[in-house]
Protein backbone atom coordinates (compact mmCIF):
# COMPACT_ATOMS: atom_id res chain seq x y z
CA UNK A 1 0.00 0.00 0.00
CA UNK A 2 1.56 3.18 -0.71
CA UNK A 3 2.58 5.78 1.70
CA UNK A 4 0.40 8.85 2.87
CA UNK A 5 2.74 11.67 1.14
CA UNK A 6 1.98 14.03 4.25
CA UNK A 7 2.80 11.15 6.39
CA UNK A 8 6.29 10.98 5.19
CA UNK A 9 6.68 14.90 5.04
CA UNK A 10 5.87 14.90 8.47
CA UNK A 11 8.16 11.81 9.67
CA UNK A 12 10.89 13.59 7.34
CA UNK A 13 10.41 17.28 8.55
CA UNK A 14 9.45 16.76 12.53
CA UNK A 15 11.90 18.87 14.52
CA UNK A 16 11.04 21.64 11.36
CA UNK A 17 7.47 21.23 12.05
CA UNK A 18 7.39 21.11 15.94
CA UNK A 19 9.58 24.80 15.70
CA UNK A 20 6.80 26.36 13.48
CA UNK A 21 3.72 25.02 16.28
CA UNK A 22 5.97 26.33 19.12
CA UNK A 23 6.38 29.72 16.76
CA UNK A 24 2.61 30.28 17.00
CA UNK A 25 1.86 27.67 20.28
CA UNK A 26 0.42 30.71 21.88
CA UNK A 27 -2.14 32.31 18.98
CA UNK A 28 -4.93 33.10 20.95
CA UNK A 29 -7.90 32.04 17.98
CA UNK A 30 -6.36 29.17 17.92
CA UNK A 31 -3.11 27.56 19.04
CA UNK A 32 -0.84 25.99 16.37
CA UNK A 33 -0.17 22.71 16.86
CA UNK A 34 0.80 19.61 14.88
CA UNK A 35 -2.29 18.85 13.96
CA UNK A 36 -3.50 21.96 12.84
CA UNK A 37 -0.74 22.27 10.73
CA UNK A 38 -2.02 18.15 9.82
CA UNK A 39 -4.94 19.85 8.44
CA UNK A 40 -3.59 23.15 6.85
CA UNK A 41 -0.76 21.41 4.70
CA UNK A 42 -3.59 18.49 3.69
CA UNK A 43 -5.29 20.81 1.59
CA UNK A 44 -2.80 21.48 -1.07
CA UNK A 45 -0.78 19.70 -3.49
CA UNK A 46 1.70 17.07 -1.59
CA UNK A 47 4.69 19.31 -3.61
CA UNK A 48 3.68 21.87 -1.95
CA UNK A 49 3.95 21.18 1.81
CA UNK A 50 7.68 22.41 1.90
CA UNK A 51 6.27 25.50 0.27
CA UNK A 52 3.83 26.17 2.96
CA UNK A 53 6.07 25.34 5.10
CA UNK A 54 8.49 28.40 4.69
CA UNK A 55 5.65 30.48 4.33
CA UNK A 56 4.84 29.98 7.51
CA UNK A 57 8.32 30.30 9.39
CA UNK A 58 8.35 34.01 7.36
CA UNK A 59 5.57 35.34 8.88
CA UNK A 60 6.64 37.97 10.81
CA UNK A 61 4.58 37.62 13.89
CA UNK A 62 4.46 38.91 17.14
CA UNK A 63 4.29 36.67 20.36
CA UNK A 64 3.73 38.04 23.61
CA UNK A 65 7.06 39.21 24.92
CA UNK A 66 7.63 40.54 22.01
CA UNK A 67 4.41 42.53 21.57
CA UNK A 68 5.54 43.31 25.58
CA UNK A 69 8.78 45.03 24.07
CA UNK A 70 7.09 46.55 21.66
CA UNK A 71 4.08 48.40 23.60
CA UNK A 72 6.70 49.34 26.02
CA UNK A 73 8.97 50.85 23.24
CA UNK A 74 5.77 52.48 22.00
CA UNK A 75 5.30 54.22 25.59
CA UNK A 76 8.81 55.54 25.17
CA UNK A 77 8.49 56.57 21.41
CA UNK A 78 4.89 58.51 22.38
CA UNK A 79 6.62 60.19 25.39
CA UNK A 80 9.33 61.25 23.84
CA UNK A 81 7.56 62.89 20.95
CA UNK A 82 4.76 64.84 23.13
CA UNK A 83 7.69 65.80 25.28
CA UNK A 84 9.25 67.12 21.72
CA UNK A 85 5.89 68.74 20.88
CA UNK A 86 5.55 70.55 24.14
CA UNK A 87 3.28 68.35 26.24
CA UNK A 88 5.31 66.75 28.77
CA UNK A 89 2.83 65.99 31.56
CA UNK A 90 1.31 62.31 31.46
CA UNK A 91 -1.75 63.94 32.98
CA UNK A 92 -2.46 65.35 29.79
CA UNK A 93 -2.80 62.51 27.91
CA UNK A 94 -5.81 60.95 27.35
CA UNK A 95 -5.00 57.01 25.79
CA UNK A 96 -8.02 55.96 23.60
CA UNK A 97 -8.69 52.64 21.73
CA UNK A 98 -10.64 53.33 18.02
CA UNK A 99 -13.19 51.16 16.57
CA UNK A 100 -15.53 48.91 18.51
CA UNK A 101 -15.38 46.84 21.70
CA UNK A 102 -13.77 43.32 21.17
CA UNK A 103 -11.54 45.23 17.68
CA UNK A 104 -7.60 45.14 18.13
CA UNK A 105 -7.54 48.54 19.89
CA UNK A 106 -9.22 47.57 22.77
CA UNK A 107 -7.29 44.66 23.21
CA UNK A 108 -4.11 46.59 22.57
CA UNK A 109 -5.40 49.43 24.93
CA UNK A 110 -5.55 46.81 27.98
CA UNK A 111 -1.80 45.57 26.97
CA UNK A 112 0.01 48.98 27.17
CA UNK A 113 -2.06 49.42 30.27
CA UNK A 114 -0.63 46.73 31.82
CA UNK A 115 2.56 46.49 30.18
CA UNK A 116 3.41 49.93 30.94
CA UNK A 117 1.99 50.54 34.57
CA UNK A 118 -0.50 53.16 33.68
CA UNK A 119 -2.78 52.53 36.52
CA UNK A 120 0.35 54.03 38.25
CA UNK A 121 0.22 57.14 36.77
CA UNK A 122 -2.04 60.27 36.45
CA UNK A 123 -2.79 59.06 32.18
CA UNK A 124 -6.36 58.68 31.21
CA UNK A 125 -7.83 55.60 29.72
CA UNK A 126 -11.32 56.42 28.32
CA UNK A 127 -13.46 55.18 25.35
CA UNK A 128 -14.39 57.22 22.21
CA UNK A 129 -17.91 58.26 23.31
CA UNK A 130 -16.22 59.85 26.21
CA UNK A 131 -13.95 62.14 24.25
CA UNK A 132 -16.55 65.07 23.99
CA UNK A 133 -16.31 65.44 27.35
CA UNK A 134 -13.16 65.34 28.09
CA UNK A 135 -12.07 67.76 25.41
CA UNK A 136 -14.46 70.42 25.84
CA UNK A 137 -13.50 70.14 30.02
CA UNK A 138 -9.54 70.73 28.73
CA UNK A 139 -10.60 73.81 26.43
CA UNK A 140 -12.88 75.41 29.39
CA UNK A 141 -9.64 74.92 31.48
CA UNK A 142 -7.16 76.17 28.20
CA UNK A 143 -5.56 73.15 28.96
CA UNK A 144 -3.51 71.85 25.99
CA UNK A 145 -4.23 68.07 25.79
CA UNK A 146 -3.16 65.14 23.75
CA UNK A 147 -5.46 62.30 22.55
CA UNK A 148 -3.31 59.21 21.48
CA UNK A 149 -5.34 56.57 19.72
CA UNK A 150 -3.55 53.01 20.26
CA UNK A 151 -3.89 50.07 17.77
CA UNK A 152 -1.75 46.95 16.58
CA UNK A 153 -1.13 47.92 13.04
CA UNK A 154 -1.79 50.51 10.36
CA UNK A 155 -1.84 48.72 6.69
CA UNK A 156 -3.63 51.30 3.45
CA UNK A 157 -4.63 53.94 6.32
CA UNK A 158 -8.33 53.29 4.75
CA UNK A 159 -10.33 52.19 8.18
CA UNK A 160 -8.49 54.81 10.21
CA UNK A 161 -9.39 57.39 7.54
CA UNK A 162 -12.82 56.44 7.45
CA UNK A 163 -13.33 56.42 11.27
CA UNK A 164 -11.88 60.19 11.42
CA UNK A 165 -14.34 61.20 8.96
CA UNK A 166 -17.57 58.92 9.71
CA UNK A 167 -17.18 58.92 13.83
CA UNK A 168 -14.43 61.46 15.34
CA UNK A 169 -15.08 64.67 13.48
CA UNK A 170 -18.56 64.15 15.41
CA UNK A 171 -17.23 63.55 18.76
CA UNK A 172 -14.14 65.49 19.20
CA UNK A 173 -15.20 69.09 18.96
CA UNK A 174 -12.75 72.06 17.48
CA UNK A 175 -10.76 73.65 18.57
CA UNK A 176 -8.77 70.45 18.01
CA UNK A 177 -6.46 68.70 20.70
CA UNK A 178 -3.18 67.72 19.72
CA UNK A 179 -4.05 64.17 17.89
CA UNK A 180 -1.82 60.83 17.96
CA UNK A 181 -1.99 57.36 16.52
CA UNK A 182 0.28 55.12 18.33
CA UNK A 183 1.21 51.39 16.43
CA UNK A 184 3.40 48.91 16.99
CA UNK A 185 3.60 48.25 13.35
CA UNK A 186 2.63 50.01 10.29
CA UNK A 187 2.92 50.17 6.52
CA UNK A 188 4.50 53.44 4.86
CA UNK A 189 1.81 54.11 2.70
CA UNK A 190 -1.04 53.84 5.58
CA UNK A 191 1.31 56.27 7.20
CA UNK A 192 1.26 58.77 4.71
CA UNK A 193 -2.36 58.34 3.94
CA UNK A 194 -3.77 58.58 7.77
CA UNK A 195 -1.65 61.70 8.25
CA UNK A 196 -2.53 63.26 4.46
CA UNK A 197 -6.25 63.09 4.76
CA UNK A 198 -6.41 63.35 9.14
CA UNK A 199 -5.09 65.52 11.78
CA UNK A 200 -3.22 62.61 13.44
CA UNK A 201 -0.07 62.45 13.65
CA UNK A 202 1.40 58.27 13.38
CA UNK A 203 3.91 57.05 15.59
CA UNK A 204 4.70 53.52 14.93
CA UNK A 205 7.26 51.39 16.50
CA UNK A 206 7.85 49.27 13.39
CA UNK A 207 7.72 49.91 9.83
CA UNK A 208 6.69 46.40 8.18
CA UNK A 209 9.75 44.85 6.81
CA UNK A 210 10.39 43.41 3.43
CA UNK A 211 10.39 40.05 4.50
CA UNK A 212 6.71 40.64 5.99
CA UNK A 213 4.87 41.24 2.39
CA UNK A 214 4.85 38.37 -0.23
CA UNK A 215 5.52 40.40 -3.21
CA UNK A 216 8.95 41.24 -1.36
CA UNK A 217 9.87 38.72 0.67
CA UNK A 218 13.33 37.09 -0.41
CA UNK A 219 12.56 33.49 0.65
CA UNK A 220 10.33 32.74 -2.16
CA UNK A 221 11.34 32.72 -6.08
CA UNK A 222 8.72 34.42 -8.21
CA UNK A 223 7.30 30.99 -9.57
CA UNK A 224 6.56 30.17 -6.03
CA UNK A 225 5.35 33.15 -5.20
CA UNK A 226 2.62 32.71 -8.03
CA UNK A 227 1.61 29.52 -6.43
CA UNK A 228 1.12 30.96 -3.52
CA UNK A 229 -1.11 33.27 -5.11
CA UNK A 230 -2.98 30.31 -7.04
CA UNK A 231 -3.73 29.14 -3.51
CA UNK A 232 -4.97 32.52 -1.88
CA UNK A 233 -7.22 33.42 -5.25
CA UNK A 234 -8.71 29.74 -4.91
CA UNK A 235 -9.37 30.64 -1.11
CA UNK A 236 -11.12 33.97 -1.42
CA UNK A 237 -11.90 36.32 1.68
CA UNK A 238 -9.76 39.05 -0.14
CA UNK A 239 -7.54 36.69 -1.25
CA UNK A 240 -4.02 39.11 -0.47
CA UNK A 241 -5.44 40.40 2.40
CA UNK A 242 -7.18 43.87 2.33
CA UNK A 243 -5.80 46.75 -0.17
CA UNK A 244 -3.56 43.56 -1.64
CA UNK A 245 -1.01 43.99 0.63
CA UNK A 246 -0.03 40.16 0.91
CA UNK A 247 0.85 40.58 4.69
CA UNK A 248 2.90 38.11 6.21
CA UNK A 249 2.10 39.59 9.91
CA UNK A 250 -0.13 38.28 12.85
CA UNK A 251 0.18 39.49 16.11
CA UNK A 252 -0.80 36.35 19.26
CA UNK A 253 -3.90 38.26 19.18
CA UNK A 254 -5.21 37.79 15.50
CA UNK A 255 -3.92 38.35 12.21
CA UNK A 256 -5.06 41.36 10.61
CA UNK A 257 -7.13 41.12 7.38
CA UNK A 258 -4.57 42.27 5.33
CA UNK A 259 -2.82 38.97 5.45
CA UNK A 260 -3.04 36.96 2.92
CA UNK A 261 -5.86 34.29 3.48
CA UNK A 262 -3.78 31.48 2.74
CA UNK A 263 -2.54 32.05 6.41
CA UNK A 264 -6.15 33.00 7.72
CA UNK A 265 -8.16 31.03 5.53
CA UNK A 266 -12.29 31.40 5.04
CA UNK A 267 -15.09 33.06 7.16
CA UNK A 268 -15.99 30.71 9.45
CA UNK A 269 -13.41 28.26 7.85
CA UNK A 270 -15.82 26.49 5.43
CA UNK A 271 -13.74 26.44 2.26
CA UNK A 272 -10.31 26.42 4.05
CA UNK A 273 -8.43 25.75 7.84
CA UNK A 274 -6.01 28.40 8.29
CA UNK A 275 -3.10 28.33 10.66
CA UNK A 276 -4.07 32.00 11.58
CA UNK A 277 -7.34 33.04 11.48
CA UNK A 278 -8.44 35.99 12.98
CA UNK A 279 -11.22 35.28 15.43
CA UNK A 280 -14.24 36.94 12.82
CA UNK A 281 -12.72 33.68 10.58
CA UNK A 282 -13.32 31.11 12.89
């Protein structure tokens, strides 16, 4: 009888294998393990499981001492640059998370609390439909004030664009506060856009990498890069991730949607069992 071809990968590849479920052991949708990867690498062509393979030990992902280093780097980076734009005091600062409860910012917002000891210090924490408040308060004071918006990662710019101009502009009334986005990764050309068409200013810790897009990344030859894109255009559920950025990022908390759903596979994983769905694909 002949030999399961994944069978044999896996009995020839084992230690290379174990290293990329201990990579990703801690993903919070859903822990990588053997058998997950059993189940990922079973839906493609058996000459392609080495393929997937290194596609998977290049994404650049973020585990939790590492996002740890990075939201305390991002304290530093903020501080120094409000200190540089003349508002030292932490009491002016008012730390916000954008979009909707359960989104990346509020997760992200509870990190940097606790990774960087705010409930130590005289910083606000406080929730978009409180900013009204707490800006007009600061203005009937002529208080100068900072509002620093905190999220995971800034790909096209397009959904932080959108929220300025569909929620904030509502809520946050002029004369403006001095306005921040604080990241611990982003993509130049969501930079440019969020602080082109808004009044925040981006400070990311990161800048994505090379190595972190397909269309750049070095480990792949252009043939296989193609079949990589076979795979995500058979997939679906915008098959190089949102704006076609063909992200190789996740963070332990989710992936965002601009990686490339080979990694995160389907909405609620009909068509396809990613290794790193976000928690909307599972």
């Amino acid at each position: 009888m002949p030999r399961d071809p994944l069978q044999h990968f896996f009995d020839e590849n084992g230690a290379r294998l174990s290293a990329v479920a201990e990579k990703f052991g801690a993903y919070q949708p859903q822990p990588v393990t053997r058998s997950t990867l059993w189940d990922w690498l079973r839906q493609v062509e058996p000459q392609d499981y080495e393929l997937l393979v290194r596609l998977a030990e290049c994404v650049h992902y973020y585990d939790v001492p590492g996002m740890n280093m990075a939201l305390r780097q991002l304290h530093r980076t903020i501080r120094d640059q409000l200190i540089a734009d003349g508002i030292p005091q932490i009491k002016r600062m008012v730390f916000v998370p954008p979009g909707e409860p359960g989104e990346s910012g509020h997760e992200i917002l509870r990190r940097y609390r606790n990774v960087n000891s705010l409930q130590q210090t005289s910083a606000r924490l406080k929730l978009v439909p409180q900013l009204q408040d707490v800006v007009v308060e600061a203005q009937d004071a002529s208080e100068r004030l900072a509002v620093i918006f905190l999220d995971d990662f800034i790909g096209t710019g397009d959904q932080i664009e959108r929220y300025w101009r569909e929620v904030l502009v509502q809520i946050i009334p002029p004369p403006l506060p001095a306005l921040y986005i604080g990241a611990i990764a982003a993509c130049d050309e969501g930079v440019i856009k969020v602080q082109c068409a808004t009044p925040l200013k981006v400070i990311p810790v990161h800048f994505t990498p090379a190595v972190a897009h397909l269309r750049t990344c070095p480990r792949f030859t252009d043939a296989e890069k193609d079949r990589l894109r076979q795979y995500c255009g058979a997939i679906g559920n915008q098959p190089f991730g949102y704006g076609n950025l063909e992200l190789l990022l996740a963070f332990t908390h989710g992936s965002p949607d601009n990686t490339i759903s080979l990694l995160r596979g389907a909405k609620g994983q009909r068509k396809w069992k990613g290794i790193l769905p976000g928690y909307s694909d599972l």
